[in-house]
Protein backbone atom coordinates (compact mmCIF):
# COMPACT_ATOMS: atom_id res chain seq x y z
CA UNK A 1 12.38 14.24 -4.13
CA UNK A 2 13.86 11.40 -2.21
CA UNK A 3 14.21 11.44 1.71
CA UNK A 4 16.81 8.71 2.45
CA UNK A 5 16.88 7.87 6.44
CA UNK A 6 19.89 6.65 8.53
CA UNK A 7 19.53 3.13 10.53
CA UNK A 8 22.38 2.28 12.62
CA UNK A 9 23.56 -1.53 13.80
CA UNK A 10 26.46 -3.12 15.92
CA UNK A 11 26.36 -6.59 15.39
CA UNK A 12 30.34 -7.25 15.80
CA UNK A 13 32.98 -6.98 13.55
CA UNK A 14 31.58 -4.19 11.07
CA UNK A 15 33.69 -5.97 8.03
CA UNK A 16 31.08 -8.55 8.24
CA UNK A 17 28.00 -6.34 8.57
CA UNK A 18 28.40 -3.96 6.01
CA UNK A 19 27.70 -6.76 2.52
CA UNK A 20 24.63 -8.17 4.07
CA UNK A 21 23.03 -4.68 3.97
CA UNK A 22 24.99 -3.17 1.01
CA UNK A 23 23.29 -6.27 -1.55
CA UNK A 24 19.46 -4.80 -1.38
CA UNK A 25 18.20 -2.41 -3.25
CA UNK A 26 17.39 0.35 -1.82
CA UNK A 27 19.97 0.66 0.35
CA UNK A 28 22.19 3.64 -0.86
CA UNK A 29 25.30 3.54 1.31
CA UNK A 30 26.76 1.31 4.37
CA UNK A 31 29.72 3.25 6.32
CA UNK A 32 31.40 1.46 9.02
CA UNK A 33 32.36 3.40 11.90
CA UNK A 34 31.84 3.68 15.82
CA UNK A 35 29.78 5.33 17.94
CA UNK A 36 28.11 5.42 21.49
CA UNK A 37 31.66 5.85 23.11
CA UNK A 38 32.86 8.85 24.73
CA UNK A 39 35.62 10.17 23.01
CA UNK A 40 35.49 12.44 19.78
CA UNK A 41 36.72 11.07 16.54
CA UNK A 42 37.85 8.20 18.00
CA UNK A 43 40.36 5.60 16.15
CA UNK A 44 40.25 1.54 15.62
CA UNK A 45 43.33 1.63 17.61
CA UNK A 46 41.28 3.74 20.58
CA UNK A 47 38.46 1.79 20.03
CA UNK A 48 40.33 -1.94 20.40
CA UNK A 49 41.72 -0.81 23.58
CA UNK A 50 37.89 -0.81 24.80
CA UNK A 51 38.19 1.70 26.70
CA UNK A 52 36.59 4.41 24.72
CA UNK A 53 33.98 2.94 25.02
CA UNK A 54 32.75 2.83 21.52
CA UNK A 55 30.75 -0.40 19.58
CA UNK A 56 31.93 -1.10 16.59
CA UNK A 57 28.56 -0.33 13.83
CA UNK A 58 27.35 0.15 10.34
CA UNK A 59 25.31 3.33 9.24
CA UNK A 60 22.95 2.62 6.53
CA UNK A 61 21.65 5.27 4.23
CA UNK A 62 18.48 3.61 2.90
CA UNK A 63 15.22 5.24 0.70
CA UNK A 64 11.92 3.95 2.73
CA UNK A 65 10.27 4.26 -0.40
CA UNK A 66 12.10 0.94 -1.83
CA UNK A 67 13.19 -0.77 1.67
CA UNK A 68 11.66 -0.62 4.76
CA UNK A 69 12.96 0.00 8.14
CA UNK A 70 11.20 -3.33 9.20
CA UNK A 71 12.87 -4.99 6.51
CA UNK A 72 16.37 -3.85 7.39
CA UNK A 73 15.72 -5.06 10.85
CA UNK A 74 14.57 -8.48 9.68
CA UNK A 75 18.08 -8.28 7.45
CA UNK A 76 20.28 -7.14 11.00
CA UNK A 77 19.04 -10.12 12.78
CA UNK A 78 20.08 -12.98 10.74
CA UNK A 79 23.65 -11.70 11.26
CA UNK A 80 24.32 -11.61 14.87
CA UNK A 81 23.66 -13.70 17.73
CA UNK A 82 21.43 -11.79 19.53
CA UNK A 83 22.26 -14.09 22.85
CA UNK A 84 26.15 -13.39 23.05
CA UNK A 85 26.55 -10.36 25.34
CA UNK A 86 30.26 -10.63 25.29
CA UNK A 87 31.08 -9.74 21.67
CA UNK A 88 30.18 -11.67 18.37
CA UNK A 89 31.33 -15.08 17.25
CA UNK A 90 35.22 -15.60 17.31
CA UNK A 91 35.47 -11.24 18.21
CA UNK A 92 35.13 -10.61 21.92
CA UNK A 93 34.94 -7.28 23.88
CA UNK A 94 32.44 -4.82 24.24
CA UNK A 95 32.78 -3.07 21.26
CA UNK A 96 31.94 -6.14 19.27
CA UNK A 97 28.82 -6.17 20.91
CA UNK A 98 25.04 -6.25 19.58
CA UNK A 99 22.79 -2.69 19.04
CA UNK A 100 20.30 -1.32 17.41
CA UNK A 101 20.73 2.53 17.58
CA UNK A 102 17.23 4.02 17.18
CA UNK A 103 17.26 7.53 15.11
CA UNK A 104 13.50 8.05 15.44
CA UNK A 105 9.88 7.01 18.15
CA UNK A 106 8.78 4.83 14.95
CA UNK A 107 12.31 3.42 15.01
CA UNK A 108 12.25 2.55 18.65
CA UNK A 109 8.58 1.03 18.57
CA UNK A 110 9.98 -0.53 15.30
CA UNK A 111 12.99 -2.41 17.37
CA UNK A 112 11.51 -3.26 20.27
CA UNK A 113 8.30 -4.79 18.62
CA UNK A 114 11.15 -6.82 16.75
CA UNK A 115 13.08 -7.71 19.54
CA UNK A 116 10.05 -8.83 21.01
CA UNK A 117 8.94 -11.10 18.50
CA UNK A 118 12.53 -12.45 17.99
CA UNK A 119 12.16 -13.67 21.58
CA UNK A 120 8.97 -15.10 21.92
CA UNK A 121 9.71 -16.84 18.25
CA UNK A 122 11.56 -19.55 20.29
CA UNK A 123 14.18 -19.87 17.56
CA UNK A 124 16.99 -19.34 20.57
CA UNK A 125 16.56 -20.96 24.50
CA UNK A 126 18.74 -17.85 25.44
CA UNK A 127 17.52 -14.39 26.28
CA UNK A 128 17.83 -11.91 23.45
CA UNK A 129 20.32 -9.22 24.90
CA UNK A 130 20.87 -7.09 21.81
CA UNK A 131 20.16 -3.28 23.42
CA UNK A 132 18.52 -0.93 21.93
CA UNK A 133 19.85 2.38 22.44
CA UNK A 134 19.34 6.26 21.15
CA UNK A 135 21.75 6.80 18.21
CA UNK A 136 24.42 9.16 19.13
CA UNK A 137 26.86 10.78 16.54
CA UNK A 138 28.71 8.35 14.51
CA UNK A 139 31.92 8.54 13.05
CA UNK A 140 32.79 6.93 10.27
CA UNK A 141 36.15 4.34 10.33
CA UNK A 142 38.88 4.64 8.44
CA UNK A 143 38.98 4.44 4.88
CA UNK A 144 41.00 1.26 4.78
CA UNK A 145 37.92 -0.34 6.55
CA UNK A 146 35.34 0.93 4.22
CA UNK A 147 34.01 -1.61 1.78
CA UNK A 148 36.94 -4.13 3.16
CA UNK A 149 34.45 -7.12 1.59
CA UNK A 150 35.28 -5.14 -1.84
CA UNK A 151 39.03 -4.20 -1.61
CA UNK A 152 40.03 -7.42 0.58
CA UNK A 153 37.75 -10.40 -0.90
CA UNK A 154 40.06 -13.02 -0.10
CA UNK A 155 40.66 -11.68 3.89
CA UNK A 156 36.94 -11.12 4.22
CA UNK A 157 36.17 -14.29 3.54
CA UNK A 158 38.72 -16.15 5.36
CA UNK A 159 37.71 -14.00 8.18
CA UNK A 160 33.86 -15.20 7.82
CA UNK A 161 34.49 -18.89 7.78
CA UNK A 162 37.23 -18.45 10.87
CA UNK A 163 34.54 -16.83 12.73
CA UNK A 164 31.88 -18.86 12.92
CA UNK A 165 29.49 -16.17 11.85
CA UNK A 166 28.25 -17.80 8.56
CA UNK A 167 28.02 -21.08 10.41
CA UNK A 168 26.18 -19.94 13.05
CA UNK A 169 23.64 -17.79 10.52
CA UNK A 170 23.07 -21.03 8.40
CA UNK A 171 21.90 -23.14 11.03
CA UNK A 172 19.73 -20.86 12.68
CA UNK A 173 18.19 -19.71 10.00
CA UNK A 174 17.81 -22.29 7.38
CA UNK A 175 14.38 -21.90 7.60
């Protein structure tokens, strides 16, 4: 029998997070949702305000036996800029900002070892200021924001290339 295991990532607008994870095997499902604010079941409309204080994230159901944890880490980090501390690419505000949300100790040690390496790698002259926090509950967005690379191809797209995202991810690591 197959224990799947949660990892959860803010790395900005979750439209854009949720297809780099959703492609590998392995991973079984990629919700987009909020979490680490303070208010229950919170909305996009609560959460845009910022003042819920909520990031915006992506909650991966994955099977360790075909993907590791490591490897989903290596895959969150060639999305964001792990220097901005004011939001991601074109989308600013704190709930566009970078997190790993740790579920587990080997998850933690997992992250931080990362984190480390991604700094002393010298592929960025900035400080990495991606936090690493305790996952808290997570609440799914709604459904009009699930799969939105699927049901809005066009949109998504458009909304990459405004961004600067897939700029940004090709020349820092075309490598």
């Amino acid at each position: 029998m197959t224990i799947y295991k949660k990892a959860t990532f803010a790395g900005g607008c979750f439209w854009c997070m949720v297809k780099p994870f959703d492609q590998w095997d392995g991973v079984e499902q990629v919700v987009s949702g909020y979490t680490g604010g303070h208010i229950e079941n919170p909305t996009y409309e609560q959460v845009k305000t910022g003042d819920s204080g909520h990031f915006e994230a992506v909650e991966i159901t994955y099977n360790p036996e075909i993907i590791s944890y490591d490897k989903i880490l290596e895959v969150y980090w060639q999305q964001i800029d792990p220097t901005d501390d004011g939001g991601q690419f074109h989308d600013r505000g704190d709930y566009y900002r970078t997190a790993i949300f740790y579920h587990t100790e080997d998850q933690l040690t997992a992250a931080e070892k990362s984190k480390q390496q991604l700094q002393d790698s010298g592929k960025f002259s900035k400080p990495i200021v991606t936090q690493i926090l305790q996952a808290e509950r997570f609440y799914p967005a709604e459904e009009y924001h699930q799969d939105y690379y699927k049901k809005n191809e066009d949109e998504y797209k458009e909304d990459r290339e405004k961004s600067g995202r897939d700029e940004f991810i090709k020349l820092t690591w075309a490598d």
